[in-house]
Protein backbone atom coordinates (compact mmCIF):
# COMPACT_ATOMS: atom_id res chain seq x y z
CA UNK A 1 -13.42 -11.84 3.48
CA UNK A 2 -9.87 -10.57 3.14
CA UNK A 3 -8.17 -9.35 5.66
CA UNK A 4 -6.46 -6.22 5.70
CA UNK A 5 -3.51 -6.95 8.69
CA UNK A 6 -2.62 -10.40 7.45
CA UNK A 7 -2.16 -8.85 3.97
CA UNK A 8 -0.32 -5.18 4.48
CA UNK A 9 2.64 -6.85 6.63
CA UNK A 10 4.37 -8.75 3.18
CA UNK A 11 3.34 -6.00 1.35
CA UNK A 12 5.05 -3.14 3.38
CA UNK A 13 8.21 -5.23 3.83
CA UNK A 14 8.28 -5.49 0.20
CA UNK A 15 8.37 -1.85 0.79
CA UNK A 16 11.59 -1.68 2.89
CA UNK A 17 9.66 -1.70 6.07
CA UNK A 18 9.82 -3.94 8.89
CA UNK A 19 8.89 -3.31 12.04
CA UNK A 20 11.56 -3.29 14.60
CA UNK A 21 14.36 -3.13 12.32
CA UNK A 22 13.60 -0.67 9.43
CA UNK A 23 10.73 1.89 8.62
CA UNK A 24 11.96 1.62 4.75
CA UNK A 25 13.13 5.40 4.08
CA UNK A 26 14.86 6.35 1.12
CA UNK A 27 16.19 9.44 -0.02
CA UNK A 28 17.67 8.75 -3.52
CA UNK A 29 17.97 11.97 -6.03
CA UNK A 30 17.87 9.17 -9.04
CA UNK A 31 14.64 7.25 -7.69
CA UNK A 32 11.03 9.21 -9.40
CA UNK A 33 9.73 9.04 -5.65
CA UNK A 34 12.67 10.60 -4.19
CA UNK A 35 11.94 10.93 -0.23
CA UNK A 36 10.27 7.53 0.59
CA UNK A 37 8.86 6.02 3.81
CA UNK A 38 8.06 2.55 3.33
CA UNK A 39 6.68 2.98 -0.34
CA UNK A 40 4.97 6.29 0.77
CA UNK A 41 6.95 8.50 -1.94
CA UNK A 42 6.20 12.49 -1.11
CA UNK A 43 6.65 13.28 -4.88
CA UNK A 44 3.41 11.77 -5.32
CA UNK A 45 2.02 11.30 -1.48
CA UNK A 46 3.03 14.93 -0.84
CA UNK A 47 -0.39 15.55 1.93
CA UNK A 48 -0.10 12.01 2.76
CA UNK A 49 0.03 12.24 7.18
CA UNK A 50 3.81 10.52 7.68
CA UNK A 51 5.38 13.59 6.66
CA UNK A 52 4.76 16.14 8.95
CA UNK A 53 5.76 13.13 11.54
CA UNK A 54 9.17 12.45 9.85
CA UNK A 55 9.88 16.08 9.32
CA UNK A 56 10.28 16.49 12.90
CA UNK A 57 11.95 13.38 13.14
CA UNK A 58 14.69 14.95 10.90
CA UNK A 59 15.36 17.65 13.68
CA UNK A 60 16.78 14.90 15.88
CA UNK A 61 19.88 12.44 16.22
CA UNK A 62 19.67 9.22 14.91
CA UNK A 63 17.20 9.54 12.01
CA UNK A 64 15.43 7.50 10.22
CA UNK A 65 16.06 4.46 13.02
CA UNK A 66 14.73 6.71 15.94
CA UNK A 67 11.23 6.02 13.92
CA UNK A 68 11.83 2.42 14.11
CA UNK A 69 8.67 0.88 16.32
CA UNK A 70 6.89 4.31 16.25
CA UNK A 71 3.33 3.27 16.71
CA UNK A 72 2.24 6.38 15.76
CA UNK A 73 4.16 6.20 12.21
CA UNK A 74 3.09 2.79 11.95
CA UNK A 75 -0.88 3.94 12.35
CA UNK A 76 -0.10 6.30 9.88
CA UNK A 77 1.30 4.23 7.53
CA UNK A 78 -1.51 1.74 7.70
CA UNK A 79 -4.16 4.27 7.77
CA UNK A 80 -2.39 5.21 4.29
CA UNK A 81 -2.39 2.02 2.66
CA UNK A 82 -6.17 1.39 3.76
CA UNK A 83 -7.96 4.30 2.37
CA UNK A 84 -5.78 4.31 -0.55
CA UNK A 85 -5.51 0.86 -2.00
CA UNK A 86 -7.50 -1.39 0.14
CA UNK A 87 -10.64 0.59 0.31
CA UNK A 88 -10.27 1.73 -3.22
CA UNK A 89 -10.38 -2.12 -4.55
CA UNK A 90 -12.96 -2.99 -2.35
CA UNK A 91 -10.59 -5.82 -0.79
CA UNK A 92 -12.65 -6.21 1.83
CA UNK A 93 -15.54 -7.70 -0.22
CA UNK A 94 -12.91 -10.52 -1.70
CA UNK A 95 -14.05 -13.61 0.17
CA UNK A 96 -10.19 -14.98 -1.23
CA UNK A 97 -7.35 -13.77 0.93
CA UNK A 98 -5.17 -14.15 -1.48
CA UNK A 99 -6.99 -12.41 -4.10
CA UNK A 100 -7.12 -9.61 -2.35
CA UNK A 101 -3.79 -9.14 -1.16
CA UNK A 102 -2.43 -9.75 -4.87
CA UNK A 103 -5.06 -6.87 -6.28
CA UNK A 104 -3.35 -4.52 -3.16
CA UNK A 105 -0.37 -5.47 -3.97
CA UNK A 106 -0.42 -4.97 -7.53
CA UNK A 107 -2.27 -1.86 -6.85
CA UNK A 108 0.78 -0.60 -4.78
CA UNK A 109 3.72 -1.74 -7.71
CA UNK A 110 1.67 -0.62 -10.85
CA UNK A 111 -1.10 1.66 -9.46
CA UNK A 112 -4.50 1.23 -9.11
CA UNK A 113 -5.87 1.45 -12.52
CA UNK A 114 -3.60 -1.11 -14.07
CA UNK A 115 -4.00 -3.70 -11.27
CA UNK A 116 -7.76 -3.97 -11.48
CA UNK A 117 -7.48 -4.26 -15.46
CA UNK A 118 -5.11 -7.09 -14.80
CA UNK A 119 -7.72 -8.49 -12.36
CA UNK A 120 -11.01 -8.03 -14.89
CA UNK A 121 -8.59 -9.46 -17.94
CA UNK A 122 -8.00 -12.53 -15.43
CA UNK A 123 -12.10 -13.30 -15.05
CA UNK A 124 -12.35 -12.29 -18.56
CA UNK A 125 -14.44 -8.72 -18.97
CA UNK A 126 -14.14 -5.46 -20.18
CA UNK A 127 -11.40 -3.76 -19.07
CA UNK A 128 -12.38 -0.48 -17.31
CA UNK A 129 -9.91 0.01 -14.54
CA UNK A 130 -12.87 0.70 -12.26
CA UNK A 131 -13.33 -2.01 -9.50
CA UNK A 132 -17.12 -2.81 -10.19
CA UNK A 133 -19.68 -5.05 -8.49
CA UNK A 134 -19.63 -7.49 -11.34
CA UNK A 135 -15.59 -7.54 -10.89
CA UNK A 136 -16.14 -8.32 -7.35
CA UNK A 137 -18.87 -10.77 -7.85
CA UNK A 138 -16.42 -13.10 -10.52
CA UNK A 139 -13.41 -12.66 -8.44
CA UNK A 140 -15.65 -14.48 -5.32
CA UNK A 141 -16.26 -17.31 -8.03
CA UNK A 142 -12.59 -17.78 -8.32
CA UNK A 143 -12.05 -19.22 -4.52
């Protein structure tokens, strides 16, 4: 089955974080996320459980690095990505690693909806936007 470590490490440096160097914040008044911790945009996270974290972290010198190697923020962040793409897709069901880090992935980039229509348009079914059991069971075929 996939596995979610080996997969969310590409995928959150793809989002600006890496571990001991950056944790990926953004501020940018032009970007449609504006505040942004490694992908985690509060415009549309806004209860998500980094913020109250890097709210306080704002209140002291040296922000964002002072967050850098925060294992706390990096629970967090994980914890995030989890319960709201991983679990969601069922990644943990794809016997393909691969697979399921590209569905995540997607997921992440295009939203949720629109990377598991990609997915059931790949194995060829209707496309619902709803990862389903039959979904599941054709993208185990594709090994």
């Amino acid at each position: 089955m996939a596995d979610f470590k080996k997969a969310i490490i590409p995928i959150l440096a793809s989002e600006g974080y890496r571990t001991s160097i950056s944790i990926g914040y953004v501020n940018d008044p032009d970007d449609r996320g504006k505040e942004t911790v490694a992908g985690i945009s509060r415009y549309f996270w806004p209860k998500a459980k980094i913020w109250p974290l890097i709210d306080a972290a704002k209140l002291k010198p040296n922000f964002p690095e002072s967050l850098v190697n925060n294992e706390e923020l990096f629970a967090l962040i994980l914890e995030f990505y989890k319960l709201n793409f991983w679990d969601v897709v069922q990644s943990d069901k794809i016997k393909n690693q691969d697979i399921g880090k590209i569905i995540v992935d997607t997921a992440v980039l295009e939203g949720l909806k629109p990377a598991i229509k990609r997915a059931e348009e790949i194995v060829g079914i209707k496309l619902t936007g709803i990862m389903s059991p039959q979904l599941l069971q054709l993208l185990n075929i594709l090994l």
